[in-house]
N, C-alpha and C. Protein backbone atom coordinates (compact mmCIF):
# COMPACT_ATOMS: atom_id res chain seq x y z
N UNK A 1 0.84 -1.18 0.00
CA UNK A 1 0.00 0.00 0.00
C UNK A 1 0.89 1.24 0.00
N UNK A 2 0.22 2.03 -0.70
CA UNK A 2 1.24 3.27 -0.69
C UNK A 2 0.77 4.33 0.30
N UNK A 3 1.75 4.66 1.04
CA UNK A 3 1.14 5.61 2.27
C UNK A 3 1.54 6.91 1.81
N UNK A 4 0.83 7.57 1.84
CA UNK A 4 1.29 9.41 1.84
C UNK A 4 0.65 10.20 2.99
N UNK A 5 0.85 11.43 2.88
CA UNK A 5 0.30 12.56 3.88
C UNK A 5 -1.37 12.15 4.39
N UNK A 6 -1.37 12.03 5.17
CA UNK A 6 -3.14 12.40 5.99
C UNK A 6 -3.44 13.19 6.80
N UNK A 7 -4.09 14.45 6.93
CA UNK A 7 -3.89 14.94 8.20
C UNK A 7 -5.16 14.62 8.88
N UNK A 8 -5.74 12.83 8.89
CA UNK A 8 -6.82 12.43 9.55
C UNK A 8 -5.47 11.97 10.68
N UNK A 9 -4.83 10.83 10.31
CA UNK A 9 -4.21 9.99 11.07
C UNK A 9 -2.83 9.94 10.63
N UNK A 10 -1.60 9.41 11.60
CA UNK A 10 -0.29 9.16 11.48
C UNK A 10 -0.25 8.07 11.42
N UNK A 11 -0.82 6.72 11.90
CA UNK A 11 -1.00 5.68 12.13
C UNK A 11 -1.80 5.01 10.76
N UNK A 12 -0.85 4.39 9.63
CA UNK A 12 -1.00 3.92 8.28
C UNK A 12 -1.10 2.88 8.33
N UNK A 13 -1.16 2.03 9.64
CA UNK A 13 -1.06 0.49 9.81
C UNK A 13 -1.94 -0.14 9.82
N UNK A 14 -2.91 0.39 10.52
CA UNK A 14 -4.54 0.13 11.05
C UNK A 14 -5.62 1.03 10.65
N UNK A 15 -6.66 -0.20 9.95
CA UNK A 15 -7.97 0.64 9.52
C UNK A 15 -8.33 1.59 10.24
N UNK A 16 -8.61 2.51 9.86
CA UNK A 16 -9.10 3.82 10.91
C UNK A 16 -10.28 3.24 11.39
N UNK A 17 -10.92 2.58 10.65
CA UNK A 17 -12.48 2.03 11.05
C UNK A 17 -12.83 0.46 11.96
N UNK A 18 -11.82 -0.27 11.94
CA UNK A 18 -12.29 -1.17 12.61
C UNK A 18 -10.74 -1.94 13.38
N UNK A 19 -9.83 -1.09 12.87
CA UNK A 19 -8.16 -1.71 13.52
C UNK A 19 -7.73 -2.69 12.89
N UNK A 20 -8.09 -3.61 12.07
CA UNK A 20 -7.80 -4.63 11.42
C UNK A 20 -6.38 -3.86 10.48
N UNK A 21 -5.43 -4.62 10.23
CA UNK A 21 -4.02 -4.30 9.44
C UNK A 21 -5.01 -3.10 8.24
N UNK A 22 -4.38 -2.11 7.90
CA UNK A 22 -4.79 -1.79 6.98
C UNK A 22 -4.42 -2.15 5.35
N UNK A 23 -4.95 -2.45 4.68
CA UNK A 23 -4.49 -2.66 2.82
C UNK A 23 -4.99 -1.68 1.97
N UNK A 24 -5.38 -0.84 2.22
CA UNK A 24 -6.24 0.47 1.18
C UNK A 24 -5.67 1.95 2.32
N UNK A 25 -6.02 2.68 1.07
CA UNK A 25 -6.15 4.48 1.39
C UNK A 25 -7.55 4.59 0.99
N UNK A 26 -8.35 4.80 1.99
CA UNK A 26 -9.86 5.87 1.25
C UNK A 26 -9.69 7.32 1.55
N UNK A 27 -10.08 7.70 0.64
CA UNK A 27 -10.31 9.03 0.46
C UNK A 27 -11.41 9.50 0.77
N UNK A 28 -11.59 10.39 1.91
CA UNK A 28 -12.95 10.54 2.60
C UNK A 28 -14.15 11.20 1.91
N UNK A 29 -13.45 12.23 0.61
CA UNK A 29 -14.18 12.98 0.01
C UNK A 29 -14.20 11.93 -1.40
N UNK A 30 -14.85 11.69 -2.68
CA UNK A 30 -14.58 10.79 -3.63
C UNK A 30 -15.89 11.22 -4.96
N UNK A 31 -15.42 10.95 -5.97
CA UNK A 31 -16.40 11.22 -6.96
C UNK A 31 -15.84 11.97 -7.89
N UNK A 32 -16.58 12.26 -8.79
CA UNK A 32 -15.90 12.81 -10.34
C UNK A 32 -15.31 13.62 -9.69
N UNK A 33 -13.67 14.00 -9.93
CA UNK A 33 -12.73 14.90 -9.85
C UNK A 33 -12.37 15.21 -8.30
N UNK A 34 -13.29 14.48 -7.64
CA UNK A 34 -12.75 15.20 -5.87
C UNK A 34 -11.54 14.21 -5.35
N UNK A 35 -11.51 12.77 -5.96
CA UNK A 35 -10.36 12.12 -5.15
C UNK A 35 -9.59 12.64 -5.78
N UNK A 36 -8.80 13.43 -6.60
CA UNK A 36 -7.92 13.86 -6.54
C UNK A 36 -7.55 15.18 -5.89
N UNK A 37 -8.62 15.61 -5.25
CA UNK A 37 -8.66 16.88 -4.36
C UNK A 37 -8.38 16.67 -3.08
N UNK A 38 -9.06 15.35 -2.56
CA UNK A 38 -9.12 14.87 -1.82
C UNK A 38 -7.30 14.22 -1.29
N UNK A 39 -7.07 13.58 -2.24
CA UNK A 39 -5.35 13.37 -2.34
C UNK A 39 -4.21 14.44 -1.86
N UNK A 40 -4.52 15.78 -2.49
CA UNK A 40 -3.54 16.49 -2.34
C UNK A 40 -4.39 17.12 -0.95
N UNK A 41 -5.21 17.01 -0.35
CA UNK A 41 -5.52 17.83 0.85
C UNK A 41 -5.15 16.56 1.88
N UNK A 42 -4.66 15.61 1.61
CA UNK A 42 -5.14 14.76 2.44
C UNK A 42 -6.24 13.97 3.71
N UNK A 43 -7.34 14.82 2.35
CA UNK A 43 -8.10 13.91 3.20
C UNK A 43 -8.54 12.11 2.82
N UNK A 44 -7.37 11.03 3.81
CA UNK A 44 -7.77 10.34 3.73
C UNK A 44 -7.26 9.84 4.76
N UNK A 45 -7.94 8.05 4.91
CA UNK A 45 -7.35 7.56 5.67
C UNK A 45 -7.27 5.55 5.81
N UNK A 46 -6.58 5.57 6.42
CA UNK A 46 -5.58 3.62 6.18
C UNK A 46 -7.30 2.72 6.24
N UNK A 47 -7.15 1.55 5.61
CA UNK A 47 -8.59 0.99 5.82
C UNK A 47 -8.33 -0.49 5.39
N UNK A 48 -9.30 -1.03 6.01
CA UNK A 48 -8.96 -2.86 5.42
C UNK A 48 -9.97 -3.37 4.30
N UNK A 49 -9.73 -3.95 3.30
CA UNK A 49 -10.50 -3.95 2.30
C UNK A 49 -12.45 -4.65 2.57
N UNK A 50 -12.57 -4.88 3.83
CA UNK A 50 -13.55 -5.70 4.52
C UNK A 50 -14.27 -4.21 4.44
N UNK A 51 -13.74 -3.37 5.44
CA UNK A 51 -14.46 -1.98 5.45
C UNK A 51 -14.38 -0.86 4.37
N UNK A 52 -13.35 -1.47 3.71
CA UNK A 52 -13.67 -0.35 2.15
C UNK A 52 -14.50 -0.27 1.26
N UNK A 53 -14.58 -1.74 0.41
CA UNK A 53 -15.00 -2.20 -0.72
C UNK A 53 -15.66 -3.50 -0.83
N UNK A 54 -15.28 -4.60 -0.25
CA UNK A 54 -15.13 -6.60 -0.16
C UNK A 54 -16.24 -6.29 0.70
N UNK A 55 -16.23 -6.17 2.24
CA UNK A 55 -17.19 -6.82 3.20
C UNK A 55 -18.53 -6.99 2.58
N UNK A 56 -19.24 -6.91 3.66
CA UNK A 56 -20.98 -6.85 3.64
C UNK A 56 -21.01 -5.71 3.43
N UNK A 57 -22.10 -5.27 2.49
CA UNK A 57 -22.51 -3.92 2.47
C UNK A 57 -22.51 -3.03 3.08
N UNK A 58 -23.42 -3.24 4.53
CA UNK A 58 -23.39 -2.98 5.19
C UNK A 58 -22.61 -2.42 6.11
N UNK A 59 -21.85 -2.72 6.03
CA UNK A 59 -20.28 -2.83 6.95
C UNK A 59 -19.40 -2.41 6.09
N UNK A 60 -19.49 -1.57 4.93
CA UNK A 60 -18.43 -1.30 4.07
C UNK A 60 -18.51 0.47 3.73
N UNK A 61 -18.02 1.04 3.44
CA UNK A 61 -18.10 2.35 2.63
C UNK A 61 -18.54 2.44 1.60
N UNK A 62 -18.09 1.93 0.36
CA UNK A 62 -18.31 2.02 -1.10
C UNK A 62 -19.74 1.39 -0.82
N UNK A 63 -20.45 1.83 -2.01
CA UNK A 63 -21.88 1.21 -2.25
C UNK A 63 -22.80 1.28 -1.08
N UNK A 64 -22.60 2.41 0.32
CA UNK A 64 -23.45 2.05 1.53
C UNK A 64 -23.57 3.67 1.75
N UNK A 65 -24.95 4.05 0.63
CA UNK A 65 -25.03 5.33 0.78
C UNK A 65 -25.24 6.15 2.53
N UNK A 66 -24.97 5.86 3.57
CA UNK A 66 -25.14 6.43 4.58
C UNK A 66 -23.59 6.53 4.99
N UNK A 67 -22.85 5.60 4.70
CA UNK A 67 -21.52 5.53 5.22
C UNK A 67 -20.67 6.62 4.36
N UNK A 68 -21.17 6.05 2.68
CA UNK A 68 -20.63 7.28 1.74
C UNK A 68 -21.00 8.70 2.94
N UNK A 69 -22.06 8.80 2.46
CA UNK A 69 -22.27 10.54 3.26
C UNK A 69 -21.64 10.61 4.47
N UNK A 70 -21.07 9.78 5.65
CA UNK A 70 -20.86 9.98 6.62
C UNK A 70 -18.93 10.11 6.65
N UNK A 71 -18.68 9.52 5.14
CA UNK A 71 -17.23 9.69 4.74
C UNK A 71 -17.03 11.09 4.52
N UNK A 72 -17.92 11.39 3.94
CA UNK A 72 -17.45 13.12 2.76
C UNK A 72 -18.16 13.74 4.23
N UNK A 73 -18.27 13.88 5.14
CA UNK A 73 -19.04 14.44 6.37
C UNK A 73 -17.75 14.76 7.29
N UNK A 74 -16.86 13.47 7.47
CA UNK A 74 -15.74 13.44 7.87
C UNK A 74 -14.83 14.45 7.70
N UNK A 75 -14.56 14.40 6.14
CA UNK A 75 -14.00 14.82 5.35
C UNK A 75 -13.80 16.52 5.70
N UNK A 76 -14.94 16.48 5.45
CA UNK A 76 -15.29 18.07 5.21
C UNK A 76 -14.69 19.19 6.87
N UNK A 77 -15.33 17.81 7.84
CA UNK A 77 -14.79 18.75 9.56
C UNK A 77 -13.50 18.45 9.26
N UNK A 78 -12.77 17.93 8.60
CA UNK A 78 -11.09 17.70 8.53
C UNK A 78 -10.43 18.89 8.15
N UNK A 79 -10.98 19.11 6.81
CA UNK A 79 -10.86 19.97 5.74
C UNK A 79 -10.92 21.13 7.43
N UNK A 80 -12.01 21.90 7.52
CA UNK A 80 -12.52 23.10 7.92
C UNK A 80 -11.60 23.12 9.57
N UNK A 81 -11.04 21.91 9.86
CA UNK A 81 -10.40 22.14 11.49
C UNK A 81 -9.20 22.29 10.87
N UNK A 82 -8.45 22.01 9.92
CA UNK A 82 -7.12 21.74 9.39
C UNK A 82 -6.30 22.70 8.01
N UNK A 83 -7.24 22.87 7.35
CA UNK A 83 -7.51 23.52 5.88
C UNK A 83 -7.80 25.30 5.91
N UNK A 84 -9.06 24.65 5.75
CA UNK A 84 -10.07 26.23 5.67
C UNK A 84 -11.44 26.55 5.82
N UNK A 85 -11.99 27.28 5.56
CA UNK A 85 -13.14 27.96 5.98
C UNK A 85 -14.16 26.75 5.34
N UNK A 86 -15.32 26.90 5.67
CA UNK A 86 -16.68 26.10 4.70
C UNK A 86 -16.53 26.94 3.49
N UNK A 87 -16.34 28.12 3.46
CA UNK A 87 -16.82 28.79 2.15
C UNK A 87 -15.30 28.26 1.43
N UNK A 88 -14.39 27.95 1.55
CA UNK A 88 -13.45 27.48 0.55
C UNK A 88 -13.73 26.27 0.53
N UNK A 89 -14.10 25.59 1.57
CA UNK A 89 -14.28 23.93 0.99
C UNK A 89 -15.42 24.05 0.05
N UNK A 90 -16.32 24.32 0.00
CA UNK A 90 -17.29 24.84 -0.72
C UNK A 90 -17.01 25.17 -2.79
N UNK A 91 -16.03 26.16 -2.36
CA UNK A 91 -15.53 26.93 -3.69
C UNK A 91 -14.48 25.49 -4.44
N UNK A 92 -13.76 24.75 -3.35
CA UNK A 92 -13.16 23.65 -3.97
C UNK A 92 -14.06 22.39 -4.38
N UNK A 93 -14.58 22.05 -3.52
CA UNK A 93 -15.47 20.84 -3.63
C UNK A 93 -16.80 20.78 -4.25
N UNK A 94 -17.40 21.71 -4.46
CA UNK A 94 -18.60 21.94 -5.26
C UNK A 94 -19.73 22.25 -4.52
N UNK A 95 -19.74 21.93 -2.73
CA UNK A 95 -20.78 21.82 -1.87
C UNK A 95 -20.27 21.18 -0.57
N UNK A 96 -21.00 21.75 0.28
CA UNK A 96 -20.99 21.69 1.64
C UNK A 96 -22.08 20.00 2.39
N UNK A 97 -20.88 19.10 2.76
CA UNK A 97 -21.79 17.69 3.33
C UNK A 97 -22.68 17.68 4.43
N UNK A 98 -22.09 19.07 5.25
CA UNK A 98 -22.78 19.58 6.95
C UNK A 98 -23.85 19.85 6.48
């Protein structure tokens, strides 16, 4: 896995979501043109492919529209405690998840 900058977590080892070894980077924000926004802001963070993509639906991010929204939700208080204002996450991202 390739680790780069996060300013969620320092700790690249373990899923942010359930501690299991991590094998993925998610990107908290995602969709036409934002994971790469998402990349250079770092918003992301270490994850095990059970809770990324593979698991139960339910139990996963991708494809679990409440978890999606509760990712880019993340995202966004990251962005605004770390980054910048709502009105620039806004002007970058297209819209506000709060």
């Amino acid at each position: 896995m390739k680790k780069t900058l996060s300013i969620v977590t320092d700790n690249t080892r373990i899923c942010y979501f359930c501690g299991a070894p991590a094998e993925a980077e998610h990107h908290l924000i995602f969709g036409t043109g934002k994971r790469n926004l998402a990349e250079a802001d770092g918003l992301k963070v270490p994850i095990c492919n059970d809770c990324h993509n593979i698991g139960d639906r339910t139990g996963r991010i991708h494809d679990n529209p409440m978890a999606e929204k509760m990712s880019k939700m993340l995202g966004q208080m990251f962005y605004e405690a770390h980054i910048g204002s709502r009105e620039q996450f806004m002007k970058r991202y297209g819209r506000s998840y709060l």
